[in-house]
Structures are given as C-alpha cells and as structure tokens.
Protein backbone atom coordinates (compact mmCIF):
# COMPACT_ATOMS: atom_id res chain seq x y z
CA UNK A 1 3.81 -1.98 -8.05
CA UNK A 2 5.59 0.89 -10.01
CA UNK A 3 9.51 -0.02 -11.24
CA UNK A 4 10.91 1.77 -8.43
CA UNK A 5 9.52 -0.48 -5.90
CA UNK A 6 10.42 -3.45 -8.33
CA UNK A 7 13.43 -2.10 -8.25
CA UNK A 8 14.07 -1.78 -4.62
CA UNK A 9 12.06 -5.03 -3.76
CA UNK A 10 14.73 -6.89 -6.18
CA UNK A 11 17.55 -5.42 -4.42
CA UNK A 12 16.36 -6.36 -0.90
CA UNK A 13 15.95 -9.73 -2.11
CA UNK A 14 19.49 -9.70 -4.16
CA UNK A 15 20.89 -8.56 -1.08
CA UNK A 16 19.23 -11.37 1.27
CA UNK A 17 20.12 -13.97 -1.56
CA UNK A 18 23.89 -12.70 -0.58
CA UNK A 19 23.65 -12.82 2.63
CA UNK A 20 22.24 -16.62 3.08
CA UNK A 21 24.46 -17.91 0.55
CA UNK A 22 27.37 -16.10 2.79
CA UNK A 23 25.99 -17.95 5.69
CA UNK A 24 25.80 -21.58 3.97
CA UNK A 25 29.23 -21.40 2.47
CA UNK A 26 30.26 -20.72 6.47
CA UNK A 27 28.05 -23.57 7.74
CA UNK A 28 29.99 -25.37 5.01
CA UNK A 29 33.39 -24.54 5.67
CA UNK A 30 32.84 -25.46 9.77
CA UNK A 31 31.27 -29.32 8.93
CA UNK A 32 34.05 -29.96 6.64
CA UNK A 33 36.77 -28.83 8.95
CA UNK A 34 34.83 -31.49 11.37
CA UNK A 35 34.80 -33.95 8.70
CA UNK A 36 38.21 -33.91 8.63
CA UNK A 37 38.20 -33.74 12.64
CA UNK A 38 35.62 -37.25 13.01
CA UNK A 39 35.89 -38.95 9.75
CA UNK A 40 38.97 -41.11 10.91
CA UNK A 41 40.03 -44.18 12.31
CA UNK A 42 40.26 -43.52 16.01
CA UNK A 43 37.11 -42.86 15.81
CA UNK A 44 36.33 -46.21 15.90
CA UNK A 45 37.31 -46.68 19.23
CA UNK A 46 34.02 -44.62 20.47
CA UNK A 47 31.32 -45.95 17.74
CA UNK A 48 29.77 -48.79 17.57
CA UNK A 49 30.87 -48.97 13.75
CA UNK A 50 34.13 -50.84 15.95
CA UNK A 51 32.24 -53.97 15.94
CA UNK A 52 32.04 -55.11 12.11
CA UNK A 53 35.24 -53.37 12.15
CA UNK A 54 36.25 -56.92 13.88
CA UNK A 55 36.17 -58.86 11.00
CA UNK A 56 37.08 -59.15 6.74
CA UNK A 57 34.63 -61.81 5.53
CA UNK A 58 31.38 -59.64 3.85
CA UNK A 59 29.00 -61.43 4.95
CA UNK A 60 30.43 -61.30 8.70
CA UNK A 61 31.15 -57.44 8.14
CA UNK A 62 27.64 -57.53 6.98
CA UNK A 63 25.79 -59.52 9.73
CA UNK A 64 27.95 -57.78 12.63
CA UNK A 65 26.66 -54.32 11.00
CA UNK A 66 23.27 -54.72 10.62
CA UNK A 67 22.84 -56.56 14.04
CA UNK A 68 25.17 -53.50 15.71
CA UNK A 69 23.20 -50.96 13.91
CA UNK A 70 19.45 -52.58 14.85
CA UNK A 71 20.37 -52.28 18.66
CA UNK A 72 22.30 -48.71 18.03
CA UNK A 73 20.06 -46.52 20.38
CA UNK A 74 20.85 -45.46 24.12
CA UNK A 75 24.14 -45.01 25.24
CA UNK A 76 27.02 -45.56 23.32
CA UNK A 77 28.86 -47.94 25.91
CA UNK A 78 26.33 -49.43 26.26
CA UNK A 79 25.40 -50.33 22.40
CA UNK A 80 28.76 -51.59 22.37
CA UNK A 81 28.82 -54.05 25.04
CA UNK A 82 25.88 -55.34 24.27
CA UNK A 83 26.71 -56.10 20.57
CA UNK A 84 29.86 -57.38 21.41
CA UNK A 85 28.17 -59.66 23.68
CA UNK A 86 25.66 -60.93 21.02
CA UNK A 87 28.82 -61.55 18.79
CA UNK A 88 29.72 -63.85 21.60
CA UNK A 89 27.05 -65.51 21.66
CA UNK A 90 27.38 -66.51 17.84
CA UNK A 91 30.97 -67.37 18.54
CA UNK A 92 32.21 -64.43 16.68
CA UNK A 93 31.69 -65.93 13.07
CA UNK A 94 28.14 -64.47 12.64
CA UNK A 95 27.91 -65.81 8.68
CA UNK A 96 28.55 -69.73 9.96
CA UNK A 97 26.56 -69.32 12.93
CA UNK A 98 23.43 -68.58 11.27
CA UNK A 99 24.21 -71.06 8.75
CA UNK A 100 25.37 -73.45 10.98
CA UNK A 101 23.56 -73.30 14.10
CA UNK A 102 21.51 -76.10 16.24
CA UNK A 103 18.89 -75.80 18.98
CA UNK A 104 20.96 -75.20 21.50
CA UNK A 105 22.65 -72.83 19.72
CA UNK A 106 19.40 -70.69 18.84
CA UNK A 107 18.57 -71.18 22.46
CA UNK A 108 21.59 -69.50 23.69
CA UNK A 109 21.24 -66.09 21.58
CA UNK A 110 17.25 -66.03 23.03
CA UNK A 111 18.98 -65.27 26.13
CA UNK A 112 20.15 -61.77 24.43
CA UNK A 113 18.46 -58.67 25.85
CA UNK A 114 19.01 -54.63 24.74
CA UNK A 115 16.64 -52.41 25.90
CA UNK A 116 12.80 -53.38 24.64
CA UNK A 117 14.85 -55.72 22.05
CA UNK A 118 14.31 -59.05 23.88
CA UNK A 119 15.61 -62.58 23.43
CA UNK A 120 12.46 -63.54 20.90
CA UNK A 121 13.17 -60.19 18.54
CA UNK A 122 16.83 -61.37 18.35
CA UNK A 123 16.13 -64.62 17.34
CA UNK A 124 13.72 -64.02 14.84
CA UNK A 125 16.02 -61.10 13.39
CA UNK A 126 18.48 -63.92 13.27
CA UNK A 127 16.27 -66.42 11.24
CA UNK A 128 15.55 -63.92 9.17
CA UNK A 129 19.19 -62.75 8.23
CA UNK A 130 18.99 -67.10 7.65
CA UNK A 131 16.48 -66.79 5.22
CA UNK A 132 17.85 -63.60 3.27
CA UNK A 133 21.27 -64.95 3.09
CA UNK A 134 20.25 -68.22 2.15
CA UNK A 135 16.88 -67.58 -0.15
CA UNK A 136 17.88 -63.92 -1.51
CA UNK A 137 21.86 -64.53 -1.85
CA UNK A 138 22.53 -61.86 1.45
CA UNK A 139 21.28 -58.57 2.68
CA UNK A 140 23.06 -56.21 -0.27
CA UNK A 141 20.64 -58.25 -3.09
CA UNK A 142 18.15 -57.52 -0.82
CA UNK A 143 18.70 -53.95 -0.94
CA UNK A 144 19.87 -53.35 -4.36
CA UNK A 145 16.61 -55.23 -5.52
CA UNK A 146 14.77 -52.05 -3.34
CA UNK A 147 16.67 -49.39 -4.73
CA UNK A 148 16.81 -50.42 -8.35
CA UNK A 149 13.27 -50.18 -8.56
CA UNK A 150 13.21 -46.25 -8.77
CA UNK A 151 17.05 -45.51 -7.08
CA UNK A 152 15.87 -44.36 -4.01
CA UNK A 153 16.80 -45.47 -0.45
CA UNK A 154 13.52 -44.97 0.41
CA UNK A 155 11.61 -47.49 -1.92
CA UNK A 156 14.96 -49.49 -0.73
CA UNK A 157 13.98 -49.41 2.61
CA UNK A 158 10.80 -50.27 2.02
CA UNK A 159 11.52 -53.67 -0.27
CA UNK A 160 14.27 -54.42 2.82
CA UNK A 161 11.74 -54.54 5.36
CA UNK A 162 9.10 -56.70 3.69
CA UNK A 163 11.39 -58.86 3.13
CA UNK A 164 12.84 -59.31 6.45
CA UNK A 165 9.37 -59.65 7.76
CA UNK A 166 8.38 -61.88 5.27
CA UNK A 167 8.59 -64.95 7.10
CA UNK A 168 6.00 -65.49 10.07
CA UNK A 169 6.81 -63.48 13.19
CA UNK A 170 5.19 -62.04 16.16
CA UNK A 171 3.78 -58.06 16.02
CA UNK A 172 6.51 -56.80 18.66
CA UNK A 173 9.61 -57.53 16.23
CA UNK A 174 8.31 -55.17 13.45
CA UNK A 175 8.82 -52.19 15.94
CA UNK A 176 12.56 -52.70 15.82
CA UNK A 177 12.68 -52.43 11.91
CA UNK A 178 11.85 -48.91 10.94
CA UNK A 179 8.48 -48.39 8.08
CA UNK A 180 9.30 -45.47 6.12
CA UNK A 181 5.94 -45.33 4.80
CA UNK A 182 5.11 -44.46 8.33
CA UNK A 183 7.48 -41.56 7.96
CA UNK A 184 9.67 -42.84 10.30
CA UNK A 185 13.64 -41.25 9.85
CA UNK A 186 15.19 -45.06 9.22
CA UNK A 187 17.98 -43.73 11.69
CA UNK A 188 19.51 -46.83 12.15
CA UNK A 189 18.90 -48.12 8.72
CA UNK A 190 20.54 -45.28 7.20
CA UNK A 191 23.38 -45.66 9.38
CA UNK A 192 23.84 -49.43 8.35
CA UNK A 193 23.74 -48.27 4.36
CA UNK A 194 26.27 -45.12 5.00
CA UNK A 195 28.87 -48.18 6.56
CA UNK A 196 28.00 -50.67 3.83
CA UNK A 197 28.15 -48.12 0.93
CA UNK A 198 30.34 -45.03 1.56
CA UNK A 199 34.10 -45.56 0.73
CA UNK A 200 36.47 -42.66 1.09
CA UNK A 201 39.54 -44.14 2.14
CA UNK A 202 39.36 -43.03 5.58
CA UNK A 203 38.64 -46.37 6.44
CA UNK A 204 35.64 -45.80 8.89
CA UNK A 205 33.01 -46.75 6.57
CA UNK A 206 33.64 -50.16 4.32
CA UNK A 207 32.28 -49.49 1.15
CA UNK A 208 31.54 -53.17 0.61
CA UNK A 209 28.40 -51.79 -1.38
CA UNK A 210 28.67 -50.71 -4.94
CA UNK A 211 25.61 -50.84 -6.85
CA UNK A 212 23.86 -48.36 -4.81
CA UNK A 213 25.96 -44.68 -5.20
CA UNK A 214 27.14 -42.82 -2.13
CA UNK A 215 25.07 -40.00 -3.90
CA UNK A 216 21.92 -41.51 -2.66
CA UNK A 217 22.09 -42.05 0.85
CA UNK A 218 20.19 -40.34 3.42
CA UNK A 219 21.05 -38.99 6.87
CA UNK A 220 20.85 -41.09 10.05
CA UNK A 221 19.06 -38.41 11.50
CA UNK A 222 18.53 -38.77 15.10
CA UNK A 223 18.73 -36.19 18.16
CA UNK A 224 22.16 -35.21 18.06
CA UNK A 225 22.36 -34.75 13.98
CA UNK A 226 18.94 -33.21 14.39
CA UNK A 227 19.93 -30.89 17.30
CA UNK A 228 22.88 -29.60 15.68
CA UNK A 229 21.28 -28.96 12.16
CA UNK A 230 18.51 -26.45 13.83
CA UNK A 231 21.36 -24.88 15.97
CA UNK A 232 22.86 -24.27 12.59
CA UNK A 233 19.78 -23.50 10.42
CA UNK A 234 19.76 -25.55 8.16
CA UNK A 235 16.81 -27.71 8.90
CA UNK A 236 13.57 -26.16 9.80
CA UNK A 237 11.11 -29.10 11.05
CA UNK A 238 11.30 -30.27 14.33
CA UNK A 239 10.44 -33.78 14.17
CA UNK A 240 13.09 -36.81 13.22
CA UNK A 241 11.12 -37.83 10.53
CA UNK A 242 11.64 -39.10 7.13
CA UNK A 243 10.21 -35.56 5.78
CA UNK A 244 13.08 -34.18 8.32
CA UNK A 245 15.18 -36.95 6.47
CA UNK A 246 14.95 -35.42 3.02
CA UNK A 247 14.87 -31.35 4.42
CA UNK A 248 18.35 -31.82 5.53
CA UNK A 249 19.88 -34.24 3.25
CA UNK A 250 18.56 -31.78 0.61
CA UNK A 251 20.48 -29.53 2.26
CA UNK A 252 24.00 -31.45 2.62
CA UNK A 253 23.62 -32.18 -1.26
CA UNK A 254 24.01 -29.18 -1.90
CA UNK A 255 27.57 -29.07 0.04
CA UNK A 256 28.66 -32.29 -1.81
CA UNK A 257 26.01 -33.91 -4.58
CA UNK A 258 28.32 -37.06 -4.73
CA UNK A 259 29.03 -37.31 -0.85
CA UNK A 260 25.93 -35.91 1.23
CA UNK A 261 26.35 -38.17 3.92
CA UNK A 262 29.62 -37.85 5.05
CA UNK A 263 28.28 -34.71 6.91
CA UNK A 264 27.21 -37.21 9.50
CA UNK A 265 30.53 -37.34 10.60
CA UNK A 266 30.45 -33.63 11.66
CA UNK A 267 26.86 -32.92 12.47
CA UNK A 268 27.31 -36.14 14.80
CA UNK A 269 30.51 -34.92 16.25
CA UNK A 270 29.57 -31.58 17.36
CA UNK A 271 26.71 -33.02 18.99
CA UNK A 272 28.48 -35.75 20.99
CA UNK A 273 31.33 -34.65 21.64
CA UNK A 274 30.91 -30.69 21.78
CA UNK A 275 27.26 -29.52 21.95
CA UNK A 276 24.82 -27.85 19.93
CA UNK A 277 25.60 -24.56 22.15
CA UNK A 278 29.19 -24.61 21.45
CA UNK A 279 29.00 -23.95 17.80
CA UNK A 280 30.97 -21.03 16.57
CA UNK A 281 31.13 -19.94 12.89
CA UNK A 282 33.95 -17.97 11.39
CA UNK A 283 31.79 -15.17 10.94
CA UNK A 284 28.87 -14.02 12.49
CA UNK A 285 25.86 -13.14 10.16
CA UNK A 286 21.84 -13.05 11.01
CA UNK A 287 19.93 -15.57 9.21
C-alpha cells in the first residue's frame, strides 16, 4: 500500500472513528435523560423493587429482595402479587420467620406457587436462606466471600449459588438459581445485587451493600434491556447470555466507569413503558 492510500485509508477510518463516537455520546445523552425520567421513587409503585421497599430491618430488606427477585419473571402484576402473597405467608417479618418457624409454619409457605416455582422450590429456597443466615452470618457474607476472591460478580455468583445449594435438595430447585458457568445472563441475580449495592440517593435502590463497588455490577439483562440495546446498537449478540452480559455492560462503562448499572433504569424504561420502536435520538446519524 503506497502513502497515499495510507493516507486516505487513515482518513476514512478517522472519519468513521468521528462519526461512532458522535453516535455514542447521543445514545448517551438519551439514557441519561431516562435515568433521570425512571430512576425515582414513584417508580416503585410499578416494580417489584416495592416489596423490600416494605420494610427497614437488613436482613428483612434482604430476604424480601432476594425472594421478590427469584420469582421476578412474567408479568409485572403478577410478580407482585405473588411476592406479596409469600410475604404473607411468613407474616411479613421474613428474618424471624425463617428463624422462628415450626411445622406448620413451613407447611403453610409449601402451599406457595409462581409459575414452574412450586411449593417444594420455595421451601427449600427458604431453608436455605435458614442455613446462610444462620451458618454464613446472611446472604451479603455470602456474596462478598464470592466476589473477594478475584472482584468479580461473576466468580460472586458462582460462590452464591454453591452455597445455596449446598445443603441436600431435589434437581428441579437448581433451575430457579441461575449457573453462570453455564453462561446463563444471572438476570434476576443481577437485579437483586444492583438493589442491595447501588446507592444514589434516589432512593430506589438501598445500598445496604458496601464491600462490593457499584463499579462492578452487571446488567440484569433480560428481553426488554436486551431489545432496546440492539434497537440502539450498542450490543451486537443476540442471545441473553452472560457473554451478552459483559458486551453491553462493557458498553455502559464506558458512559459511567463508577455507575454502569444505573443504565438499567433507562434501557428498562424505554422498553416497558415506551418500546424499542419508539426510540428517537437527537440526531440522526448511520451507524
């Protein structure tokens, strides 16, 4: 290639450089003007994040989180009613209950049915929480002990789940409690972590978490995050996967290294509540 063509080839690429860095600035200027649209308190009133939001004791918070979070797939109203029922059913003190209860009590919450989570998954997901609070001092030891190993949600993820499937329990459960060394996107894992760790003041999110930075979370991907960041570009597989986990929380890092997450606010947003086909930039530019 002589240094003309260098020359020219350099430009063209200078030029699309430009022009994609154009574009990302504008995909970053619409999700934080969403951010500012979603990240706030009545949204509660349409997210199951409303239910932990019931209560101040940690390990309640905690327990009515993770529980909320396990069952978080389907429809919305429907997530809700069901985990408000199941906080019914453990008299709306989840931390005593599981310290606390007797047969009759465990036989009552076996009863509890979302979806293909059935009366024998809650109740060993219930024993287990038992066993973590009571033999690993409560679910953020748990993961901390994960993530200090190499600071990565993912090796957190992994410690978390043999530990909650540590004690005996039938094959069926282990469906409900995602294997990222399956690839699987952790959706509602990574939900649970951005409510326990993120704290921004906008009082959606606790922040209850503090060994484990804000910095390395990971998306909840699922369809509507994953819809809307193909509409926009800015993630290029098409499976919810943890591989699709890392493409776009690559990306969103590099919108906010300390805050990645809190993009989930706005990529969730526009899909719920306005579509993927509704999306309109400030400017228009070919990508």
């Amino acid at each position: 290639m002589n240094s003309n063509k260098m020359i020219k080839f350099a430009g063209i690429f200078l030029i699309y450089n430009m022009i994609q860095q154009a574009y990302f600035d504008e995909i970053k200027l619409l999700l934080d003007s969403k951010i500012f649209a979603y990240n706030r308190l009545d949204f509660i009133d349409t997210d199951p994040v409303q239910i932990p939001h019931r209560y101040s004791r940690k390990e309640d918070i905690e327990i009515a989180g993770f529980l909320t979070a396990t069952i978080a797939w389907g429809q919305r109203k429907s997530i809700i009613k069901n985990a408000s029922a199941l906080m019914d059913l453990m008299d709306n003190t989840p931390f005593e209950f599981l310290l606390d209860a007797n047969d009759a009590d465990w036989q009552r919450v076996s009863q509890f049915v979302h979806r293909t989570f059935n009366g024998n998954d809650c109740l060993f997901f219930l024993k287990s929480l038992k066993n973590i609070y009571q033999e690993f001092n409560g679910l953020e030891n748990v993961f901390n002990a994960g993530f200090q190993k190499d600071n990565t949600i993912f090796t957190a993820l992994e410690h978390f789940r043999k530990v909650f499937l540590s004690i005996p329990h039938d094959k069926h459960v282990s469906k409900h409690v995602s294997d990222v060394t399956a690839n699987s996107a952790a959706k509602r894992l990574n939900m649970f972590l951005r409510w326990m760790v993120r704290n921004d003041g906008n009082e959606v999110d606790f922040g209850l978490w503090k060994k484990i930075p804000a910095s390395a979370l990971m998306l909840p991907l699922d369809v509507h995050t994953g819809d809307v960041a193909r509409a926009l570009g800015i993630l290029s597989r098409t499976q919810n996967d943890w591989k699709s986990v890392i493409e776009i929380t690559n990306v969103l890092r590099t919108f906010d290294a300390n805050d990645p997450i809190k993009y989930d606010f706005a990529l969730f947003g526009i899909g719920v509540f306005e579509g993927k086909n509704n999306i309109q930039l400030p400017i228009n530019l070919n990508r």
